[in-house]
N, C-alpha and C. Protein backbone atom coordinates (compact mmCIF):
# COMPACT_ATOMS: atom_id res chain seq x y z
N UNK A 1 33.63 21.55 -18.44
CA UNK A 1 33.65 22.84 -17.80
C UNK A 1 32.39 23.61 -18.20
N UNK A 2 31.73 23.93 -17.15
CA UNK A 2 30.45 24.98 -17.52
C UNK A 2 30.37 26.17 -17.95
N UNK A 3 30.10 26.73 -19.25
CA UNK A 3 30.29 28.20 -19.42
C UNK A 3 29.35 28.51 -19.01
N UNK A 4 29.86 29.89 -18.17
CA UNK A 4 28.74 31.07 -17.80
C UNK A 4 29.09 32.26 -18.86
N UNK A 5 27.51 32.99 -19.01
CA UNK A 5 27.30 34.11 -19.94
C UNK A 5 28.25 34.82 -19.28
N UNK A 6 29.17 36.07 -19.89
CA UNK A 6 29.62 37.31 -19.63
C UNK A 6 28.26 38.22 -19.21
N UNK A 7 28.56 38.92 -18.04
CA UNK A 7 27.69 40.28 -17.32
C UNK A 7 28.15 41.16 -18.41
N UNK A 8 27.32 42.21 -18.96
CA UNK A 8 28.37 43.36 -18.96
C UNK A 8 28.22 43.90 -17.91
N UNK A 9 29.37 44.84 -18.29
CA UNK A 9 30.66 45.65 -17.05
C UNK A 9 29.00 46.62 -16.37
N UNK A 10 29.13 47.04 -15.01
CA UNK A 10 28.30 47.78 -14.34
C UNK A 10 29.08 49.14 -14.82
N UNK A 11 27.94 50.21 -15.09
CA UNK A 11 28.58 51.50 -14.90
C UNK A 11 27.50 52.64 -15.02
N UNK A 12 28.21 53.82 -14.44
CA UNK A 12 26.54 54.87 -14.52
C UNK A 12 25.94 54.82 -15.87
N UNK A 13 26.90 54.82 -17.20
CA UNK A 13 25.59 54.55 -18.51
C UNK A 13 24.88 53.13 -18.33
N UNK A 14 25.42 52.03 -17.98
CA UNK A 14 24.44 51.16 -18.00
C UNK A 14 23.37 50.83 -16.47
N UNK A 15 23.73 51.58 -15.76
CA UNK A 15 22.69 51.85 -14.71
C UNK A 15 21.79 52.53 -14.90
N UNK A 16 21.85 53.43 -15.31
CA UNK A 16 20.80 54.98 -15.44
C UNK A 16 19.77 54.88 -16.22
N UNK A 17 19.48 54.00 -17.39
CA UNK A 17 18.37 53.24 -18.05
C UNK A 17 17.53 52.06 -17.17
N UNK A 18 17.86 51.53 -16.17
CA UNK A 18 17.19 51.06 -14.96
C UNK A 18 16.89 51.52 -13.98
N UNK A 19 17.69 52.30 -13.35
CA UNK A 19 17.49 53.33 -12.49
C UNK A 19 15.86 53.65 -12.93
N UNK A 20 16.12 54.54 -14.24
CA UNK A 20 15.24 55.68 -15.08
C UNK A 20 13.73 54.67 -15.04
N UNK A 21 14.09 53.43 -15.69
CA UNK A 21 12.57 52.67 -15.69
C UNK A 21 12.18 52.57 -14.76
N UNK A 22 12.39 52.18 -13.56
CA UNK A 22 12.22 51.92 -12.28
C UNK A 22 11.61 53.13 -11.56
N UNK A 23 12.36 54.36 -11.74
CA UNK A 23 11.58 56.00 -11.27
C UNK A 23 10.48 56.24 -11.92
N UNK A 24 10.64 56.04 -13.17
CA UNK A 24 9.37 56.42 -14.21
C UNK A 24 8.05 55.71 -13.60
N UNK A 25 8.15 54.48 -13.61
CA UNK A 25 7.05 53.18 -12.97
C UNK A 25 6.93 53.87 -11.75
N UNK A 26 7.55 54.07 -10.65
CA UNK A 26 7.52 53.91 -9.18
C UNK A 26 7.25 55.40 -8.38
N UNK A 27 7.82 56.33 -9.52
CA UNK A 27 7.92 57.53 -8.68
C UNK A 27 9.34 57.89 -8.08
N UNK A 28 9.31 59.01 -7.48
CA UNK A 28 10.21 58.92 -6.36
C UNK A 28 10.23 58.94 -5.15
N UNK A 29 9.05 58.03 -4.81
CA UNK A 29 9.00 57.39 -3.37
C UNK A 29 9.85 56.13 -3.84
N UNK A 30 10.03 55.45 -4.61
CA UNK A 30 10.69 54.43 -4.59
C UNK A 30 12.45 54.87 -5.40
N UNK A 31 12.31 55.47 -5.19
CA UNK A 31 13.99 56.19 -5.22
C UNK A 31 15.29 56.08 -3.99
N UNK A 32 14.56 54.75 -3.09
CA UNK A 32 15.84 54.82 -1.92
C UNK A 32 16.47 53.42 -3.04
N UNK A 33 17.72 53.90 -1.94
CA UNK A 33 18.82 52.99 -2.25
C UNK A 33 18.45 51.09 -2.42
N UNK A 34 17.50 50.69 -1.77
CA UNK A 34 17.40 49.26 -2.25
C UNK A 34 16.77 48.77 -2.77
N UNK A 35 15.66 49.75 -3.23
CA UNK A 35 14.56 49.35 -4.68
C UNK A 35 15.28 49.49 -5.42
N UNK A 36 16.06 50.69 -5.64
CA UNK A 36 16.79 51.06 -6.98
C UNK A 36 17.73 50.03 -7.53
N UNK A 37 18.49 49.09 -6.30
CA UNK A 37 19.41 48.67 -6.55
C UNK A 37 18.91 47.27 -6.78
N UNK A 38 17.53 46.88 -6.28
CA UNK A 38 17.31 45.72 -7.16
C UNK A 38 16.33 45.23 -8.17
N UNK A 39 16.16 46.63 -8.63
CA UNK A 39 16.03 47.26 -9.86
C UNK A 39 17.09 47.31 -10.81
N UNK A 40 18.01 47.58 -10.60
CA UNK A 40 19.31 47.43 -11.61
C UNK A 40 20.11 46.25 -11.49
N UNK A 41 19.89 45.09 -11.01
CA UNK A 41 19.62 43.80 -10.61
C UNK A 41 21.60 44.17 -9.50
N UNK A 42 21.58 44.82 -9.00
CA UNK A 42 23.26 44.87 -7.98
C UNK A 42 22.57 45.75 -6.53
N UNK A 43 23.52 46.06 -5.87
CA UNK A 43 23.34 45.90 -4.58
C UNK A 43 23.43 47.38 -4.12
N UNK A 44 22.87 47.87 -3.12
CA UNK A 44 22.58 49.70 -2.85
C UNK A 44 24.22 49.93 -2.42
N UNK A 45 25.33 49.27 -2.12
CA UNK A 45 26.50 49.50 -2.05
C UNK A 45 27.37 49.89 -3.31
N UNK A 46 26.96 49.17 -4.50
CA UNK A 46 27.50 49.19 -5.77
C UNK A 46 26.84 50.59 -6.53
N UNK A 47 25.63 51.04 -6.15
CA UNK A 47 25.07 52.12 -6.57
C UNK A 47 26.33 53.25 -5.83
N UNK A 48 26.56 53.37 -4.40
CA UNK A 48 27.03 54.13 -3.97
C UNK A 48 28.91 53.92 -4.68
N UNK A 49 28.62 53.01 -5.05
CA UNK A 49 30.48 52.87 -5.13
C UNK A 49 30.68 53.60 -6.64
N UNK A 50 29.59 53.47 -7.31
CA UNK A 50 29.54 54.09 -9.17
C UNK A 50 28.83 55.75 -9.12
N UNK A 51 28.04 56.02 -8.19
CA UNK A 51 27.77 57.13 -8.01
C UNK A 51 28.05 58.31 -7.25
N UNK A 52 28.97 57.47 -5.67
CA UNK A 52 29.59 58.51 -4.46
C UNK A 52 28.37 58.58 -3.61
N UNK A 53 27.28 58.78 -3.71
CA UNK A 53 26.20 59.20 -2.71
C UNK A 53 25.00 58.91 -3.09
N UNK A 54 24.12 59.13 -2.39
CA UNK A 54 22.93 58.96 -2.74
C UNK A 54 21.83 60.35 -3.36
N UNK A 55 22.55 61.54 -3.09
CA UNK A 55 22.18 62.53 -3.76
C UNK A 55 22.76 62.86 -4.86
N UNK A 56 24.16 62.05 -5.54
CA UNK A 56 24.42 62.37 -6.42
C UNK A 56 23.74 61.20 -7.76
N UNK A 57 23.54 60.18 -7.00
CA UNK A 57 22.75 59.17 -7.87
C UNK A 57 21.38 59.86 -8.28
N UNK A 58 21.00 60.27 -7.43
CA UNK A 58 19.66 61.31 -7.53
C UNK A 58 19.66 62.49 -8.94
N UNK A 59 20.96 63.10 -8.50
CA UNK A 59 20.77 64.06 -9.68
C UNK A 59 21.26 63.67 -10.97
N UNK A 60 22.10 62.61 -10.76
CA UNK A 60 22.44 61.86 -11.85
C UNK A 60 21.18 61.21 -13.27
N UNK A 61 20.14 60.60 -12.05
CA UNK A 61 19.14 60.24 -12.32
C UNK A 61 18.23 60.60 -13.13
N UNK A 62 17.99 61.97 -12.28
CA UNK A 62 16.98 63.06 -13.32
C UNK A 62 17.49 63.47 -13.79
N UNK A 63 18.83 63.60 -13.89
CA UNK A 63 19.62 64.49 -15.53
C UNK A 63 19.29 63.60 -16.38
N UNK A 64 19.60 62.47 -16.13
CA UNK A 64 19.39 61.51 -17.18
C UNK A 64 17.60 61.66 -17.89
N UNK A 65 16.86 61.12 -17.15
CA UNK A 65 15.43 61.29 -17.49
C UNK A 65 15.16 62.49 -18.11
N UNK A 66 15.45 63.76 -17.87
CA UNK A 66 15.59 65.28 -18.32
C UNK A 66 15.72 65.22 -19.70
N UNK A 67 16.91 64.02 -19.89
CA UNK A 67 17.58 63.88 -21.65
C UNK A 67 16.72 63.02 -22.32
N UNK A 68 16.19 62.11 -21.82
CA UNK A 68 15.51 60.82 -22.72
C UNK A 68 13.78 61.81 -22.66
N UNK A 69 13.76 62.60 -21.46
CA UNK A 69 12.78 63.42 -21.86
C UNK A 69 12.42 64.31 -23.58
N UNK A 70 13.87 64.85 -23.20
CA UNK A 70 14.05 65.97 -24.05
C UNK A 70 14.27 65.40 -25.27
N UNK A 71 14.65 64.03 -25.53
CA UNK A 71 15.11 63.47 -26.90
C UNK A 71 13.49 63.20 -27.83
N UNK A 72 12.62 63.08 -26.65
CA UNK A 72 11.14 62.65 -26.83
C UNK A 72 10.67 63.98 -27.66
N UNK A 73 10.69 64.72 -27.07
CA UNK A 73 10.16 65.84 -27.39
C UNK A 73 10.97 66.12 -28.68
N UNK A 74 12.14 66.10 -29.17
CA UNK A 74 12.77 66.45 -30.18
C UNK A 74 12.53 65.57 -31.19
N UNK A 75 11.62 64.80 -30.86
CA UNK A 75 11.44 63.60 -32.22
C UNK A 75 9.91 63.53 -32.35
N UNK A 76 9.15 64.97 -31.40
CA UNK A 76 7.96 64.71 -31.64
C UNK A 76 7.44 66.52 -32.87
N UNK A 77 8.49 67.07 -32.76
CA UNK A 77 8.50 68.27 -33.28
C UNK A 77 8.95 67.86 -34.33
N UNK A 78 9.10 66.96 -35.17
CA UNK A 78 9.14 66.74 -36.63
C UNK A 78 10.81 67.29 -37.17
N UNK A 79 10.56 67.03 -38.26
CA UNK A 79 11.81 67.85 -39.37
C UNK A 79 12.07 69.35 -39.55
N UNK A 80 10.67 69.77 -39.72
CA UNK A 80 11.14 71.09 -39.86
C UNK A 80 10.80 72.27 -38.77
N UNK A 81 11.30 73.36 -38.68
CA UNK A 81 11.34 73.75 -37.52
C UNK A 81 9.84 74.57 -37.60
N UNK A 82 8.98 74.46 -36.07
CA UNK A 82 7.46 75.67 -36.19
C UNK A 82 7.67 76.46 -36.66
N UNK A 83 6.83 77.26 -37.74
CA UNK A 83 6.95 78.16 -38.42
C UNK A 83 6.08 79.55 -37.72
N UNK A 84 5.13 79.31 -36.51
CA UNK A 84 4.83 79.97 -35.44
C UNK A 84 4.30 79.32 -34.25
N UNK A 85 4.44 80.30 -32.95
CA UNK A 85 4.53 79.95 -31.84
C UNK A 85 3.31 79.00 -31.62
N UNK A 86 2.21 79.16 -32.10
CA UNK A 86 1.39 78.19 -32.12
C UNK A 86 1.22 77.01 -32.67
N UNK A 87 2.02 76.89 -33.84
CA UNK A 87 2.75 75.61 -34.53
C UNK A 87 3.54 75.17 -32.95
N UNK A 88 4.30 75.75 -32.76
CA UNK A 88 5.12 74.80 -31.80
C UNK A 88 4.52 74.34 -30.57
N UNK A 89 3.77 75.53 -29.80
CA UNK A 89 2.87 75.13 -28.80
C UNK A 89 2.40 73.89 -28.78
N UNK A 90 1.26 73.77 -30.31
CA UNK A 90 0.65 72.80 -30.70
C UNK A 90 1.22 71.30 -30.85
N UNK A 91 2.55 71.14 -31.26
CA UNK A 91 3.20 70.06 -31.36
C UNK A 91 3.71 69.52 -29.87
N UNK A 92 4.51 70.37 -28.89
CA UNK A 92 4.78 70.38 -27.46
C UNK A 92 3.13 69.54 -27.09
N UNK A 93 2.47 70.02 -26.98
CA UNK A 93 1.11 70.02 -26.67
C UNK A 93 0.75 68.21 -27.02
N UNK A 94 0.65 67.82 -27.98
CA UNK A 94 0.20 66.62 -29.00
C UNK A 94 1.76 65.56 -28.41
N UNK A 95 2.94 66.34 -27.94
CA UNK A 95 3.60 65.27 -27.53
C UNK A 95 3.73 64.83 -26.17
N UNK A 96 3.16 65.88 -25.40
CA UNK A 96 2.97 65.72 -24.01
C UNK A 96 1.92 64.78 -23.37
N UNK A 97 0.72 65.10 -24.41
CA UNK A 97 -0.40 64.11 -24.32
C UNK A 97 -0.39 62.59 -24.17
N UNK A 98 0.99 62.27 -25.59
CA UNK A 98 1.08 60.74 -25.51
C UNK A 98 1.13 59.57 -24.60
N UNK A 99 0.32 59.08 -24.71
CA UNK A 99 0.84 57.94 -23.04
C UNK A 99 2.31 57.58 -22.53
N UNK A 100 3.23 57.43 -24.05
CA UNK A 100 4.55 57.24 -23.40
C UNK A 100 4.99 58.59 -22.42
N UNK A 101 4.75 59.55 -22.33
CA UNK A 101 5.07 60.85 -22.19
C UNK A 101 4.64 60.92 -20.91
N UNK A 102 3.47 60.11 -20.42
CA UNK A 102 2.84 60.67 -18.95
C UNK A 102 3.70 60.19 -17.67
N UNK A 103 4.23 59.28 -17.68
CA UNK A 103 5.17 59.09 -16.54
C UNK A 103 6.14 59.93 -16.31
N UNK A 104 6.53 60.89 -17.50
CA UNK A 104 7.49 62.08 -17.56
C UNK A 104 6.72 63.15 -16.52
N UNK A 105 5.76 63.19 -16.95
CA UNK A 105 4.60 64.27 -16.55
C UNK A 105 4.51 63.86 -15.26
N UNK A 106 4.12 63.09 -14.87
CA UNK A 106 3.82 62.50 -13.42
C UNK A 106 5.04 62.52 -12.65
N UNK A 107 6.55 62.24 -13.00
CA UNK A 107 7.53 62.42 -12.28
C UNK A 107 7.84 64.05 -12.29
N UNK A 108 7.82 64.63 -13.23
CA UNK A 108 7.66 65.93 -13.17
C UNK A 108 6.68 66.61 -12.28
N UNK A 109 5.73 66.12 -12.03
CA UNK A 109 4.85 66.89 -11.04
C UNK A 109 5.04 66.49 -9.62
N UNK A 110 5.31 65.63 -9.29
CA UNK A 110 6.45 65.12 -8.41
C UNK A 110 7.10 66.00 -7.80
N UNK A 111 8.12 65.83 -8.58
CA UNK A 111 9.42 67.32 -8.13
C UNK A 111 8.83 68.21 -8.00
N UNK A 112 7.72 68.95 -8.43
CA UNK A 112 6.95 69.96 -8.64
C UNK A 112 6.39 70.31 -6.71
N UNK A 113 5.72 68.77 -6.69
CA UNK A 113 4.99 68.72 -5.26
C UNK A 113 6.29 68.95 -4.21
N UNK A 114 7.15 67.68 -4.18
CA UNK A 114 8.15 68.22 -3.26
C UNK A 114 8.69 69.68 -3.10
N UNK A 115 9.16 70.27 -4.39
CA UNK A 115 9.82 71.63 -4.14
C UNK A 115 8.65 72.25 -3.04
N UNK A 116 7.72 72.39 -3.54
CA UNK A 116 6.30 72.74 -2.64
C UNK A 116 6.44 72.90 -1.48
N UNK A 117 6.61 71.31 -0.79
CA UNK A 117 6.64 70.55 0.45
C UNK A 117 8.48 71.11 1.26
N UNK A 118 8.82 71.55 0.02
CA UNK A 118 10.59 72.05 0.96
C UNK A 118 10.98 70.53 0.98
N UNK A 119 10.53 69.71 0.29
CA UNK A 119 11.71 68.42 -0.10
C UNK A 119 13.27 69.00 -0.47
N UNK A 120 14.18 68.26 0.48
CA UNK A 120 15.88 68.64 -0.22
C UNK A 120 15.73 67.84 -0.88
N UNK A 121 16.32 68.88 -2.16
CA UNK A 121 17.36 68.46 -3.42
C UNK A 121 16.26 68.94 -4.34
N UNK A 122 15.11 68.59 -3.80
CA UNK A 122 13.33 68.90 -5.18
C UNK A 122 13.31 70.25 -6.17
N UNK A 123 13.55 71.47 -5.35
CA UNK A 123 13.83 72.57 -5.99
C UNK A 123 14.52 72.83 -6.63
N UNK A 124 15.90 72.44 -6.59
CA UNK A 124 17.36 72.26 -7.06
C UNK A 124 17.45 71.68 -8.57
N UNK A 125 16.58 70.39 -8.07
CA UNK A 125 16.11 69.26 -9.57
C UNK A 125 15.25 70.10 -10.59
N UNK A 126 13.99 70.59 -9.73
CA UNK A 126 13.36 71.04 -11.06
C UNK A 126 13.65 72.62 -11.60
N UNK A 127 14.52 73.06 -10.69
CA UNK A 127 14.96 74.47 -11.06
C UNK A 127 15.93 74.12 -12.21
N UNK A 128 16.58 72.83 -12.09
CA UNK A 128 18.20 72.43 -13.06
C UNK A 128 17.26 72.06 -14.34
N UNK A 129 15.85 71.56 -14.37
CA UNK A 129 15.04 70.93 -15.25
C UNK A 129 14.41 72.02 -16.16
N UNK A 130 13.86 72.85 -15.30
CA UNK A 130 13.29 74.04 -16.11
C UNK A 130 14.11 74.27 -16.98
N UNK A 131 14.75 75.20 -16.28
CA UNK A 131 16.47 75.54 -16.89
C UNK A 131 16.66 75.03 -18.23
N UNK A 132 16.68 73.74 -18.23
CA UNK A 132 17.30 72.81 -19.42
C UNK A 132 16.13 72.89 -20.42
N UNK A 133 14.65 72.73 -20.07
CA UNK A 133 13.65 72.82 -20.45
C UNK A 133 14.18 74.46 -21.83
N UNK A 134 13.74 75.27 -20.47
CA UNK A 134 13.71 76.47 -21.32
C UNK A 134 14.45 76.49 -21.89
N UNK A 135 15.94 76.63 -22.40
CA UNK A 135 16.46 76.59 -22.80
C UNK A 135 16.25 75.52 -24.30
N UNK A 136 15.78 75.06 -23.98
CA UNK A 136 15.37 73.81 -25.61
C UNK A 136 14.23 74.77 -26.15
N UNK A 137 13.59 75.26 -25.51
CA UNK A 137 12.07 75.64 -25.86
C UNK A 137 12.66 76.76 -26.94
N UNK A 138 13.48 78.05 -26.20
CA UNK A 138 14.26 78.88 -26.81
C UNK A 138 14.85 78.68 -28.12
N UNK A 139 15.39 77.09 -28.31
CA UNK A 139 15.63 76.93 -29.56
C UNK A 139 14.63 76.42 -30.70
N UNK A 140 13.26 76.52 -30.35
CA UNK A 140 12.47 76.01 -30.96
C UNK A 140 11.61 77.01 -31.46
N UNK A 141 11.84 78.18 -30.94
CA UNK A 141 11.02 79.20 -31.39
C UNK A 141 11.03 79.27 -33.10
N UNK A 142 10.03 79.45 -33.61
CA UNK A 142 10.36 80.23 -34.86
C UNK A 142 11.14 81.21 -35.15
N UNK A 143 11.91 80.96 -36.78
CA UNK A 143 12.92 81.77 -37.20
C UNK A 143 12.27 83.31 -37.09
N UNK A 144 13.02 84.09 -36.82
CA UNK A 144 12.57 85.60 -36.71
C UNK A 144 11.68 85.86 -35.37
N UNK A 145 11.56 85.06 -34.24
CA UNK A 145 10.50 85.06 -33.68
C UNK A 145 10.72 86.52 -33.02
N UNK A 146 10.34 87.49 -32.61
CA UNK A 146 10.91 88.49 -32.01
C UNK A 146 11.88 88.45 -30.54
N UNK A 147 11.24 87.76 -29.74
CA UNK A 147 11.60 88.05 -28.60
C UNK A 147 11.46 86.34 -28.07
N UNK A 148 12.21 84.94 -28.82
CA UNK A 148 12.52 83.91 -28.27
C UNK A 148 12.49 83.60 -26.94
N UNK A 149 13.48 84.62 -26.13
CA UNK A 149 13.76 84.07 -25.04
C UNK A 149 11.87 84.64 -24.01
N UNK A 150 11.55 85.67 -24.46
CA UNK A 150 10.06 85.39 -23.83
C UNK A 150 8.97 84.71 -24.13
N UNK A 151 9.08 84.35 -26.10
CA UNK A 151 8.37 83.39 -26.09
C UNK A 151 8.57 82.22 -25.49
N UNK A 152 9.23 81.71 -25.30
CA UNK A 152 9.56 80.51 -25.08
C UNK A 152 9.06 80.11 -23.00
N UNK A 153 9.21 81.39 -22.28
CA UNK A 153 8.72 80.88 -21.00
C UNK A 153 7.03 81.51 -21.36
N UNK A 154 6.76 82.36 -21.66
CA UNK A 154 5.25 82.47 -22.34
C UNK A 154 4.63 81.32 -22.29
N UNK A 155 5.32 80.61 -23.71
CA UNK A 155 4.68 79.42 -24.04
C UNK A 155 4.77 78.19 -23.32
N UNK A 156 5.80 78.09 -22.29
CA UNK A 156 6.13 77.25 -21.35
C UNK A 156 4.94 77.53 -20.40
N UNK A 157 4.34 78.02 -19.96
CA UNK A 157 3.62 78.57 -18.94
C UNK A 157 2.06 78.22 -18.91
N UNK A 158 2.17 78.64 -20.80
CA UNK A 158 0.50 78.19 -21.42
C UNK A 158 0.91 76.14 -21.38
N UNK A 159 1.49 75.75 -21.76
CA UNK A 159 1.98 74.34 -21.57
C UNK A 159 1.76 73.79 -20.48
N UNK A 160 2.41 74.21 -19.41
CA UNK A 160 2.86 73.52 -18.46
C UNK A 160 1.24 73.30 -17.70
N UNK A 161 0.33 75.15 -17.86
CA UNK A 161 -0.70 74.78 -17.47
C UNK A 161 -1.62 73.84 -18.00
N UNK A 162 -1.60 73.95 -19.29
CA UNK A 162 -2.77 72.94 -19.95
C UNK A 162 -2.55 71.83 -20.20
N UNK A 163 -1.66 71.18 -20.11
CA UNK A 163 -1.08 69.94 -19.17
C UNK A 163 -1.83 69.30 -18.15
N UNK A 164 -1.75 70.10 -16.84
CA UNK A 164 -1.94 70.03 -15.71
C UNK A 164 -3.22 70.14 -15.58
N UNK A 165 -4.06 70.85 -16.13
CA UNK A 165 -5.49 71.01 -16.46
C UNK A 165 -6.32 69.55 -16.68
N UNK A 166 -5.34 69.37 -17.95
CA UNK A 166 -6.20 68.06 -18.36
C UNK A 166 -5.67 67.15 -17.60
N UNK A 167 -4.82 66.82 -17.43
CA UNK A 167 -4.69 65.76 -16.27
C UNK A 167 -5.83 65.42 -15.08
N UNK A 168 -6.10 66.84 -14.80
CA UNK A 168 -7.24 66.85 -13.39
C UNK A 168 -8.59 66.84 -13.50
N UNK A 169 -8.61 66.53 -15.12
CA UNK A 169 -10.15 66.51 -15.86
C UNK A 169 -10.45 68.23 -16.50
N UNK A 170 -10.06 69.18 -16.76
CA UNK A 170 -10.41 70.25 -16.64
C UNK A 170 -9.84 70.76 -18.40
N UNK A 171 -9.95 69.10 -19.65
CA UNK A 171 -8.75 69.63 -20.50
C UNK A 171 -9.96 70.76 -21.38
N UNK A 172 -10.91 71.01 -20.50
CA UNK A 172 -12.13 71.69 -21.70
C UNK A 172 -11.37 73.62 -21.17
N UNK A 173 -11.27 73.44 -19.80
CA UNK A 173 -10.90 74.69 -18.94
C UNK A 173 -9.71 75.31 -20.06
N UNK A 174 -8.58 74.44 -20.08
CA UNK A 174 -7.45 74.26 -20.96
C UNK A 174 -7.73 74.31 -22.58
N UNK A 175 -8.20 74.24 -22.99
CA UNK A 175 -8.61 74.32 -24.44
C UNK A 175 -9.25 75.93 -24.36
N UNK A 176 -10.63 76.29 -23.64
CA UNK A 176 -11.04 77.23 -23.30
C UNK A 176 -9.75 78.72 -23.68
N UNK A 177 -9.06 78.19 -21.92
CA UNK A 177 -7.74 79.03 -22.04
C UNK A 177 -7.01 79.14 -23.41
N UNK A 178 -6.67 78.29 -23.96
CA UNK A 178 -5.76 78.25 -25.01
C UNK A 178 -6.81 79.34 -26.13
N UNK A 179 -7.63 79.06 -26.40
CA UNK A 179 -8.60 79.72 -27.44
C UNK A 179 -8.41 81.74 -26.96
N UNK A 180 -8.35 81.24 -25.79
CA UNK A 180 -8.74 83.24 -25.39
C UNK A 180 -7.46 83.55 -25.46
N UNK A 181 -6.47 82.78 -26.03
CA UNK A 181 -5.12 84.01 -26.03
C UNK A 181 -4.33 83.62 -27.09
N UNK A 182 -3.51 84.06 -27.42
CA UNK A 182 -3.34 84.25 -29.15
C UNK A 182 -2.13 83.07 -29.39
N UNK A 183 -2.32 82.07 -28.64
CA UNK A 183 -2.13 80.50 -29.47
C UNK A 183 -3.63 79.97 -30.05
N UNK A 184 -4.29 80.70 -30.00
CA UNK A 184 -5.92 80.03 -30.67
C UNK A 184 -5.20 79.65 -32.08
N UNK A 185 -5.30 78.22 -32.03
CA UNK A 185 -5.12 77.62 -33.64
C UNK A 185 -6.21 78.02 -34.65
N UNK A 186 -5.24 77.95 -35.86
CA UNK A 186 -6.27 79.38 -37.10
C UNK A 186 -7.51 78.04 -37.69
């Protein structure tokens, strides 16, 4: 009698780490139903039968990526917490840069372009993303910081741009910026 290996069981936790590699690599032009699904080596029917739809696989998706995002970032801010906003900037900053990090960035700008373009569901995603974003950022502020909840989109803002800067060649524009306003590192 021939043994065959045991599959494990299909399910959205063990989908959503293929799914996720597959978006990260591809984008989300390759986010229809039959790349994805043979990408997660099963069939665009079995996606719909574990997820209900194809927009809920969607948001499923980037929630997920949102978290393995956010776990990145929480293991790039060290042990102890910034002791000022430019400590933290600076670390956000140094983890965004990393190569593992840029397909985050690139799917993020993504959603960014669609919301733009009036893509459904795009706005929705990165409005639910920010959201989650800020909200982490908020807890990262330094102890005593005065006013957290504004540092934190402040500093989201100086980020998000100098990011985007250097990406497009411009990281001198971005450094520049950063120097003329009071994240200038001491």
């Amino acid at each position: 009698m021939k043994k065959t290996a045991n599959k494990p069981q299909m399910s959205k936790e063990t989908l959503l780490p293929l799914l996720a590699s597959h978006v990260l690599q591809h984008g989300m032009g390759g986010a229809s139903l039959r790349p994805l699904a043979k990408a997660a080596g099963t069939s665009d029917r079995m996606l719909i039968y574990h997820f209900g739809n194809k927009e809920q696989l969607v948001s499923d998706l980037l929630r997920h990526i949102a978290g393995v995002y956010s776990a990145a970032l929480d293991a790039g801010m060290g042990e102890e917490r910034a002791t000022t906003r430019q400590q933290c900037a600076a670390r956000i900053l140094a983890q965004g840069r990393e190569p593992m990090m840029q397909p985050f960035m690139a799917l993020w700008w993504e959603i960014v372009a669609g919301a733009a373009r009036g893509k459904a569901g795009y706005r929705e995603a990165g409005e639910s993303m920010m959201s989650e974003l800020l909200e982490w950022l908020e807890s990262q502020m330094p102890e005593g910081d005065p006013d957290p909840v504004g540092g934190a989109r402040y500093l989201l803002t100086l980020i998000e741009g100098t990011l985007m800067l250097g990406t497009v060649g411009h990281a001198r524009t971005a450094r520049e910026g950063l120097l003329a306003s009071d994240l200038a590192p001491n």
